[in-house]
N, C-alpha and C. Protein backbone atom coordinates (compact mmCIF):
# COMPACT_ATOMS: atom_id res chain seq x y z
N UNK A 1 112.29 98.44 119.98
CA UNK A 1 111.62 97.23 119.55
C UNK A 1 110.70 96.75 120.67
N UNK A 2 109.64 96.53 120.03
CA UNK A 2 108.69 95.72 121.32
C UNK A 2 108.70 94.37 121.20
N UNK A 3 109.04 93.52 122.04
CA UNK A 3 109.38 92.09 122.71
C UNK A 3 107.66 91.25 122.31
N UNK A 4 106.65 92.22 123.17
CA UNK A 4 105.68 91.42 123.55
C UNK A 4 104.60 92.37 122.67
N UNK A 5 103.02 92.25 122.62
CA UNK A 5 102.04 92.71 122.32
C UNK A 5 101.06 92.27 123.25
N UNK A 6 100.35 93.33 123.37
CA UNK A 6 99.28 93.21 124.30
C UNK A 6 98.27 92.13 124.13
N UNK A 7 98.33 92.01 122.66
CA UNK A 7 97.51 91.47 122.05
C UNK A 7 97.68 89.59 121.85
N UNK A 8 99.06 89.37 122.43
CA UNK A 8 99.87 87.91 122.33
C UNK A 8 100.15 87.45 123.91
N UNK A 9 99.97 86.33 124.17
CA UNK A 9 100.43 85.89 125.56
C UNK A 9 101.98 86.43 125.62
N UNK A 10 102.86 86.24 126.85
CA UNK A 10 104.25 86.43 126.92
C UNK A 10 104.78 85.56 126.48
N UNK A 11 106.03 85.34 126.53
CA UNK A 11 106.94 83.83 126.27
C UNK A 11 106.94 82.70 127.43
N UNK A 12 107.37 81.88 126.91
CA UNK A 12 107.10 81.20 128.26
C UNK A 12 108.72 80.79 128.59
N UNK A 13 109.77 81.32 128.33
CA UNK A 13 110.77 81.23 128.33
C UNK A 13 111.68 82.86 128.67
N UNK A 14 112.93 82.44 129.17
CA UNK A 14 113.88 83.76 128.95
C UNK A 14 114.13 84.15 127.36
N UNK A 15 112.98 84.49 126.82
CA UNK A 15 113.49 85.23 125.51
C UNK A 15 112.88 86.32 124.66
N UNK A 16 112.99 87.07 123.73
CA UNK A 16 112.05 87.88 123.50
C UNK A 16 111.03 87.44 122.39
N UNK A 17 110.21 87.80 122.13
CA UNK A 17 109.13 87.38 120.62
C UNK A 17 109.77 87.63 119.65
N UNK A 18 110.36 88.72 119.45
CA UNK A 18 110.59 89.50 118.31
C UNK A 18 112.08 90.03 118.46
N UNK A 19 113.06 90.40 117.72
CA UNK A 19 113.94 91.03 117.22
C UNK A 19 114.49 91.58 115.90
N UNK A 20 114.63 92.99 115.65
CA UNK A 20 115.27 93.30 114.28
C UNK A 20 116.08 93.36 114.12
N UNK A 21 116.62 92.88 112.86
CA UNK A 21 118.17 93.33 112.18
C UNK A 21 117.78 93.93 110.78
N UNK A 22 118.36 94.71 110.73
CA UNK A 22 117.89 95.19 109.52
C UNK A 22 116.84 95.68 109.34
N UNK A 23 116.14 95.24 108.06
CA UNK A 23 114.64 95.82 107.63
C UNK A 23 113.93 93.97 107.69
N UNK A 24 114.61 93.56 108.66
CA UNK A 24 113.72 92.27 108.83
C UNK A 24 113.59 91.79 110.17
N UNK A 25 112.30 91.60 110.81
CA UNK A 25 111.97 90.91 112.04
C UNK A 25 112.05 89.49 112.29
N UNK A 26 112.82 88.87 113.29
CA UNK A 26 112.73 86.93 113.25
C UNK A 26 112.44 87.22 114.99
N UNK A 27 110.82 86.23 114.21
CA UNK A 27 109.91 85.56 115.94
C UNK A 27 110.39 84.72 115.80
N UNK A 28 110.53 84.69 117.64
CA UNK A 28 110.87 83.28 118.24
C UNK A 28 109.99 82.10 118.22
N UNK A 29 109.50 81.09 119.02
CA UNK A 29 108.58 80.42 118.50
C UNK A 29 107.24 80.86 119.38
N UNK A 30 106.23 80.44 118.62
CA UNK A 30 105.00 81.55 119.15
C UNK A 30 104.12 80.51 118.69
N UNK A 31 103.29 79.96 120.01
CA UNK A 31 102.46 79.48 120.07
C UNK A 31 100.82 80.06 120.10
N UNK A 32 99.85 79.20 120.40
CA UNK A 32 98.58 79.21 120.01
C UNK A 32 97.67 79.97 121.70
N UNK A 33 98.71 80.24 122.48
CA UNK A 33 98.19 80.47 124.31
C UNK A 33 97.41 81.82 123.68
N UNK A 34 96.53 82.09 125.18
CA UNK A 34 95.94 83.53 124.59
C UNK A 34 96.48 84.61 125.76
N UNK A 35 96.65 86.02 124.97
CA UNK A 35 96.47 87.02 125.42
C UNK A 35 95.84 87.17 127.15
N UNK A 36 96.86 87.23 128.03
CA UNK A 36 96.31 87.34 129.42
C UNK A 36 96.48 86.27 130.20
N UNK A 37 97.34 85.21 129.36
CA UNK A 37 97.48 83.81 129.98
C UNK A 37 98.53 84.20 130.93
N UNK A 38 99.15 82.99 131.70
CA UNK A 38 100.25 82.82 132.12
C UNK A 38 101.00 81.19 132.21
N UNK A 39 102.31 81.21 132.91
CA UNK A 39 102.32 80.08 133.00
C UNK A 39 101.63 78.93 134.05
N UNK A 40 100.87 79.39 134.66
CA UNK A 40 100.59 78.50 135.20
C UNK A 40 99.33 78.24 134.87
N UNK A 41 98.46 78.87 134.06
CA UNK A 41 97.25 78.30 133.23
C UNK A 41 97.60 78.01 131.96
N UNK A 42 97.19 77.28 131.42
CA UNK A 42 97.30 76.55 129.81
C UNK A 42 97.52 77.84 128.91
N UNK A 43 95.75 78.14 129.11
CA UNK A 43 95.60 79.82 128.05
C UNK A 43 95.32 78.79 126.85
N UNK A 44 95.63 78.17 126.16
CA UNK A 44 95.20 77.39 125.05
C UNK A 44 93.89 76.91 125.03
N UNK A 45 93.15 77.70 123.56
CA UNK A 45 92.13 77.49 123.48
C UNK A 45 91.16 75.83 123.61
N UNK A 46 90.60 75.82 124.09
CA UNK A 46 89.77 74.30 124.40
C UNK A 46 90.50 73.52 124.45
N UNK A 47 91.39 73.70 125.23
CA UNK A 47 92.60 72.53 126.00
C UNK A 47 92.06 72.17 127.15
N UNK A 48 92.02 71.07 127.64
CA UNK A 48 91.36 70.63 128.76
C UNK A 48 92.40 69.44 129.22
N UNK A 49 93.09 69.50 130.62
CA UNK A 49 93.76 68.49 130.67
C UNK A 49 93.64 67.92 132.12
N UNK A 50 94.21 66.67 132.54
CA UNK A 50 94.26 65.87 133.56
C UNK A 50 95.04 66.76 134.62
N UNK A 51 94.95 66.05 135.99
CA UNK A 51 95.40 66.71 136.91
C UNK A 51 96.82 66.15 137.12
N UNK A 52 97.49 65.66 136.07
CA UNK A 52 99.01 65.36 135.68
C UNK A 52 99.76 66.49 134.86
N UNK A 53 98.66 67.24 134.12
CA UNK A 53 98.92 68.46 132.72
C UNK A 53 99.14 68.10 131.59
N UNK A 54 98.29 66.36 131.29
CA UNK A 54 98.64 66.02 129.85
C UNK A 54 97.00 66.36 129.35
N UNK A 55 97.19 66.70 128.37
CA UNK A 55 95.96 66.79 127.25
C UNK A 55 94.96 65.57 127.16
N UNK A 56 93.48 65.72 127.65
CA UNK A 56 92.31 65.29 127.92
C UNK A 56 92.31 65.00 126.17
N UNK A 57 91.33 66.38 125.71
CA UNK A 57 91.03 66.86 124.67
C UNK A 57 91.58 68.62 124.21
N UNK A 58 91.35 68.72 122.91
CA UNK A 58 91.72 70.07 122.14
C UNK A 58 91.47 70.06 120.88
N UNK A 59 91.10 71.51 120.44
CA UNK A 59 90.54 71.55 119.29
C UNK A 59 91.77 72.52 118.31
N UNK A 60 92.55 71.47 117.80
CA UNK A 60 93.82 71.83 116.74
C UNK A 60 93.24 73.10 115.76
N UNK A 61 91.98 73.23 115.18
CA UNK A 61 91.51 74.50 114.54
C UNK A 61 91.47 75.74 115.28
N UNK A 62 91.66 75.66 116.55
CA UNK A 62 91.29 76.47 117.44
C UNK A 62 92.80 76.94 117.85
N UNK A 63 93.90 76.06 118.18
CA UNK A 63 94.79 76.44 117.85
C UNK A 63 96.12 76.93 116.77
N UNK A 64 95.25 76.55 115.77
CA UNK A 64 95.58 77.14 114.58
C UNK A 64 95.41 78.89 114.51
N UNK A 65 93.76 78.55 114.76
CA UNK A 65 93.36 80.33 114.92
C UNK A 65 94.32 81.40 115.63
N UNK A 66 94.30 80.79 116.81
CA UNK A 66 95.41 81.28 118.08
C UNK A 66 96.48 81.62 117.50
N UNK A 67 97.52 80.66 117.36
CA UNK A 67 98.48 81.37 116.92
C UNK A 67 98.72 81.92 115.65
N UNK A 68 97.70 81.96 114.49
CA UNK A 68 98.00 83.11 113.75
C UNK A 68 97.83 84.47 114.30
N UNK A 69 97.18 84.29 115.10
CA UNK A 69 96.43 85.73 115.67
C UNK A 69 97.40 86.24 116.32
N UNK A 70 98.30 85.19 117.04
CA UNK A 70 99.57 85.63 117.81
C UNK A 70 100.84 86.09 117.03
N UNK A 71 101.01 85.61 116.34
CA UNK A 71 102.03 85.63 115.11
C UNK A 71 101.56 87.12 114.26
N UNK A 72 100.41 87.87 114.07
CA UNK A 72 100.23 88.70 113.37
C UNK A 72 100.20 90.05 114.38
N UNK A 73 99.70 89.79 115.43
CA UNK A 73 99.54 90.88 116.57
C UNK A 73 101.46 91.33 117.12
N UNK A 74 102.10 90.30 116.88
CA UNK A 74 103.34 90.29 117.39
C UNK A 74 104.34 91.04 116.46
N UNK A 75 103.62 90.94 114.76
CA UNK A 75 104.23 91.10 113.54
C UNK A 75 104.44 93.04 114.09
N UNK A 76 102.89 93.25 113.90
CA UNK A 76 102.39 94.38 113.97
C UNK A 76 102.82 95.29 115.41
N UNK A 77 103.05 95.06 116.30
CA UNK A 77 103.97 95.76 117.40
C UNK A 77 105.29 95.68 117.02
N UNK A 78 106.15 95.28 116.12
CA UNK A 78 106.74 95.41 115.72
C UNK A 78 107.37 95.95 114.28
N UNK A 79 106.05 96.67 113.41
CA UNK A 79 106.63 97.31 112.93
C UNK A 79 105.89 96.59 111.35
N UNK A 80 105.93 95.48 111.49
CA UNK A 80 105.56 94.58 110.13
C UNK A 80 104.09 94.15 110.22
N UNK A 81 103.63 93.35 109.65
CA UNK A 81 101.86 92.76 109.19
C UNK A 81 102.48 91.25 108.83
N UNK A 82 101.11 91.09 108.51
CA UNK A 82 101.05 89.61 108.18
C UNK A 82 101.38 89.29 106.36
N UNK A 83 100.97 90.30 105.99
CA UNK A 83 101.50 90.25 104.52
C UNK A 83 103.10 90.52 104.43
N UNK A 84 103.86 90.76 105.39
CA UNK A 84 105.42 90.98 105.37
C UNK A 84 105.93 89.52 105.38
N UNK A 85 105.22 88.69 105.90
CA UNK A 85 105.76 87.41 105.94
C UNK A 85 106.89 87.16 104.82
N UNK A 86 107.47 86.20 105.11
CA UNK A 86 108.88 86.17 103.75
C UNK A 86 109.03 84.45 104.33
N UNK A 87 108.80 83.72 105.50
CA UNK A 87 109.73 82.62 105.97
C UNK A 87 108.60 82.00 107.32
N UNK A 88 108.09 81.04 107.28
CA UNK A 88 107.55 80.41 108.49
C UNK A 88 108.12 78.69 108.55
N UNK A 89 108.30 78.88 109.79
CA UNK A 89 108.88 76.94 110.13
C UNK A 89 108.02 76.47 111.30
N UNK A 90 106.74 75.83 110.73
CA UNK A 90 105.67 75.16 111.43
C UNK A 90 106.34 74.08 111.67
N UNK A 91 106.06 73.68 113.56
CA UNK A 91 106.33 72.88 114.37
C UNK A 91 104.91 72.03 114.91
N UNK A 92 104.97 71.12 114.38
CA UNK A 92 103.59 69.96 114.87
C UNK A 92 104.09 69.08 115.68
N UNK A 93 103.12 68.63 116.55
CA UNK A 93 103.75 67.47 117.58
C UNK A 93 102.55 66.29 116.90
N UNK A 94 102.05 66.47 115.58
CA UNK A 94 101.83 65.09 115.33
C UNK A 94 101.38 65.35 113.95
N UNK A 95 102.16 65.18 112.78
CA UNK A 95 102.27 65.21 111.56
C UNK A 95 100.63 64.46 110.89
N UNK A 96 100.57 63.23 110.79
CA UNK A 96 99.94 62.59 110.37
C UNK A 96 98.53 62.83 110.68
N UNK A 97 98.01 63.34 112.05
CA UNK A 97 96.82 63.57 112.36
C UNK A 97 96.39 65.42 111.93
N UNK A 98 97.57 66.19 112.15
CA UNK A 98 97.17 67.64 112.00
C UNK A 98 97.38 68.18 110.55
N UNK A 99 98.73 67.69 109.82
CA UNK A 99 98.79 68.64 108.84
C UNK A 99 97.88 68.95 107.73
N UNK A 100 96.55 67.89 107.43
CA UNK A 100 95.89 68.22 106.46
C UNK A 100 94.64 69.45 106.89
N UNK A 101 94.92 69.56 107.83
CA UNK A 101 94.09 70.42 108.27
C UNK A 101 94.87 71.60 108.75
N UNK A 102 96.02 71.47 109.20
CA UNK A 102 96.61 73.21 109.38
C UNK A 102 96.86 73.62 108.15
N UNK A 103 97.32 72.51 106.53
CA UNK A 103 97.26 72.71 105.71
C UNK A 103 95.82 73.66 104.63
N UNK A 104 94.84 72.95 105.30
CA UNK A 104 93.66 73.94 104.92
C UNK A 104 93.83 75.27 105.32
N UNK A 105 93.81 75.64 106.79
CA UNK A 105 93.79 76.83 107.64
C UNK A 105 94.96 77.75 106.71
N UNK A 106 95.86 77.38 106.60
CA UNK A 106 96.97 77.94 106.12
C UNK A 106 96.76 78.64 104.81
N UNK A 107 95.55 77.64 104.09
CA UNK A 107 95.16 78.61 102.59
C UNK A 107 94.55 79.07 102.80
N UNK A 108 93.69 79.31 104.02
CA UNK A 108 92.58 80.42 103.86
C UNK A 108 93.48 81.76 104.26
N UNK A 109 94.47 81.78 105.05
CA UNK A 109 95.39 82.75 105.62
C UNK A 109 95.93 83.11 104.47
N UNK A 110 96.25 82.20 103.74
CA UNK A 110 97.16 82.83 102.32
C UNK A 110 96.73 82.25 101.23
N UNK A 111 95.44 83.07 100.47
CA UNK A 111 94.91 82.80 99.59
C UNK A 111 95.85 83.07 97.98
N UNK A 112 96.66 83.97 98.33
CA UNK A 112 97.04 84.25 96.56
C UNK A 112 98.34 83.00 96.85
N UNK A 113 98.97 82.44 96.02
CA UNK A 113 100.13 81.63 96.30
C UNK A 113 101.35 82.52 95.78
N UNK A 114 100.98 83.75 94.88
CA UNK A 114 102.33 84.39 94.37
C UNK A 114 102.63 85.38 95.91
N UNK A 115 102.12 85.15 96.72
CA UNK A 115 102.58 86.37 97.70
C UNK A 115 102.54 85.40 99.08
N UNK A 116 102.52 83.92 99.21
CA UNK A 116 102.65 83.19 100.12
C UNK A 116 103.91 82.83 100.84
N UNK A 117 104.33 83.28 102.05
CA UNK A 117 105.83 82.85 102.04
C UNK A 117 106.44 82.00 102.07
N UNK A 118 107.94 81.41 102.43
CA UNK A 118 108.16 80.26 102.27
C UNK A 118 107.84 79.37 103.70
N UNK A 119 107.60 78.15 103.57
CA UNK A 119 107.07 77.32 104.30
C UNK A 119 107.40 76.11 104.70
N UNK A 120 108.44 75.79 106.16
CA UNK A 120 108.64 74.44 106.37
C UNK A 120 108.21 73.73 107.23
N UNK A 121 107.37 72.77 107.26
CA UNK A 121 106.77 71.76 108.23
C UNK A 121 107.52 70.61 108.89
N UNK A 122 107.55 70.93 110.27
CA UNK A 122 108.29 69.91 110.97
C UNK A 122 107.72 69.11 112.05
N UNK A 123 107.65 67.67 112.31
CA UNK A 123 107.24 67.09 113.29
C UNK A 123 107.96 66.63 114.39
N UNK A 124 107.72 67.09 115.19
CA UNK A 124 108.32 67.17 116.64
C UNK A 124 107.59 66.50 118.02
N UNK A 125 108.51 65.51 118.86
CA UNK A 125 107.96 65.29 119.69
C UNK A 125 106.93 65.70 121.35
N UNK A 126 107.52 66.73 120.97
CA UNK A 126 106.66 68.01 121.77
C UNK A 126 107.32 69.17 122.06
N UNK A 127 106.59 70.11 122.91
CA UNK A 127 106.71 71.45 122.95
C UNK A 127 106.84 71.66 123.98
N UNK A 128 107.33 73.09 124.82
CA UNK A 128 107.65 72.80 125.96
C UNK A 128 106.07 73.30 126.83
N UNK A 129 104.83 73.70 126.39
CA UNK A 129 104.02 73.71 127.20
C UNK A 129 103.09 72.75 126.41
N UNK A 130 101.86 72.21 126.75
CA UNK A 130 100.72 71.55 125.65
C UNK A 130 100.16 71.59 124.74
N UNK A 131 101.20 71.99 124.09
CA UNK A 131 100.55 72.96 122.74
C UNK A 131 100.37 72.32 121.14
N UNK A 132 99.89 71.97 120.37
CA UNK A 132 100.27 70.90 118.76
C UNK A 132 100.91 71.34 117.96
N UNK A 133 100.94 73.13 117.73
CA UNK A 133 101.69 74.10 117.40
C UNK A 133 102.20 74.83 117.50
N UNK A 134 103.55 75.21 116.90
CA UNK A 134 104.30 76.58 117.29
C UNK A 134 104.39 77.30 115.56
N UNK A 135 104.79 78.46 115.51
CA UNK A 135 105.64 78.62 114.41
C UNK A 135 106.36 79.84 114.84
N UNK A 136 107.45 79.98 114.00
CA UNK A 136 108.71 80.52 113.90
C UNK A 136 108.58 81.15 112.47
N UNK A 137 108.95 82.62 112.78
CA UNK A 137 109.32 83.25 111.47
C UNK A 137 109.48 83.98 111.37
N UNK A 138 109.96 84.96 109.98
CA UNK A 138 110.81 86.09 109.60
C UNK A 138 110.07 86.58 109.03
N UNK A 139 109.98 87.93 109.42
CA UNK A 139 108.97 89.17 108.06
C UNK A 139 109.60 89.87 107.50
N UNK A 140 109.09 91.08 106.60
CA UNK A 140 110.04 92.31 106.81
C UNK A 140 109.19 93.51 107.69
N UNK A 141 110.14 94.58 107.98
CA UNK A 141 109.67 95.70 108.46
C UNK A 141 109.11 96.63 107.42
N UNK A 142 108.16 97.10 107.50
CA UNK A 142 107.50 98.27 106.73
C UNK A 142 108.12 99.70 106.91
N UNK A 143 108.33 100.26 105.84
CA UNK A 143 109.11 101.53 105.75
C UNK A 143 108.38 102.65 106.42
């Protein structure tokens, strides 16, 4: 099993991205950072922050983009795609200002609704790096 993708930042924690059981993969939570980041740079797209590390400005579409991109690159070193999806649990750190708009992003990602997986939205007081989103989820593996 591969943990990481070249193509996804690392974790920012002791844990892996990815694990299988079965003929099904469950990511850990996987944010919007890019490919080549680390921890001690943001890596989050048009994040710009104070010399405290709280958020100036950021562009939530931008991290939308991000972590699908992370979430599908991570799918795919492991065995599954983005159409394997079966289960995602979106983590916002501010309900009222983001979801109508990750809500858009989200249908362009999953245009048919009979093949959309299941979907729970949660608002949370933050994350452990600067991030507005995470998500968490289960695919299956491709035969």
């Amino acid at each position: 099993m591969t943990n990481n993708s070249r193509q996804a930042p690392k974790p920012v924690g002791a844990y892996p991205f990815a694990r299988k059981a079965g003929n099904l993969v469950f990511l850990s939570g996987v944010g919007p950072r890019v490919a080549g980041s680390d921890n001690n740079d943001s890596g989050v797209p048009s994040l710009k922050l104070d010399h405290n590390g709280n958020f100036i400005e950021f562009d939530f579409e931008a991290q939308v983009h991000s972590v699908f991109a992370n979430v599908k690159a991570i799918l795919e070193a492991n065995g599954s795609s983005w159409e394997g999806l079966i289960d995602i649990t979106v983590f916002l750190v501010h309900m009222n200002r983001d979801f109508q708009t990750f809500n858009r992003i989200y249908a362009e990602y999953f245009p048919n609704p009979d093949s959309q997986p299941c979907r729970t939205t949660i608002e949370i007081n933050r994350l452990p790096t600067p991030i507005a989103i995470e998500l968490k989820c289960v695919a299956t593996v491709m035969s």
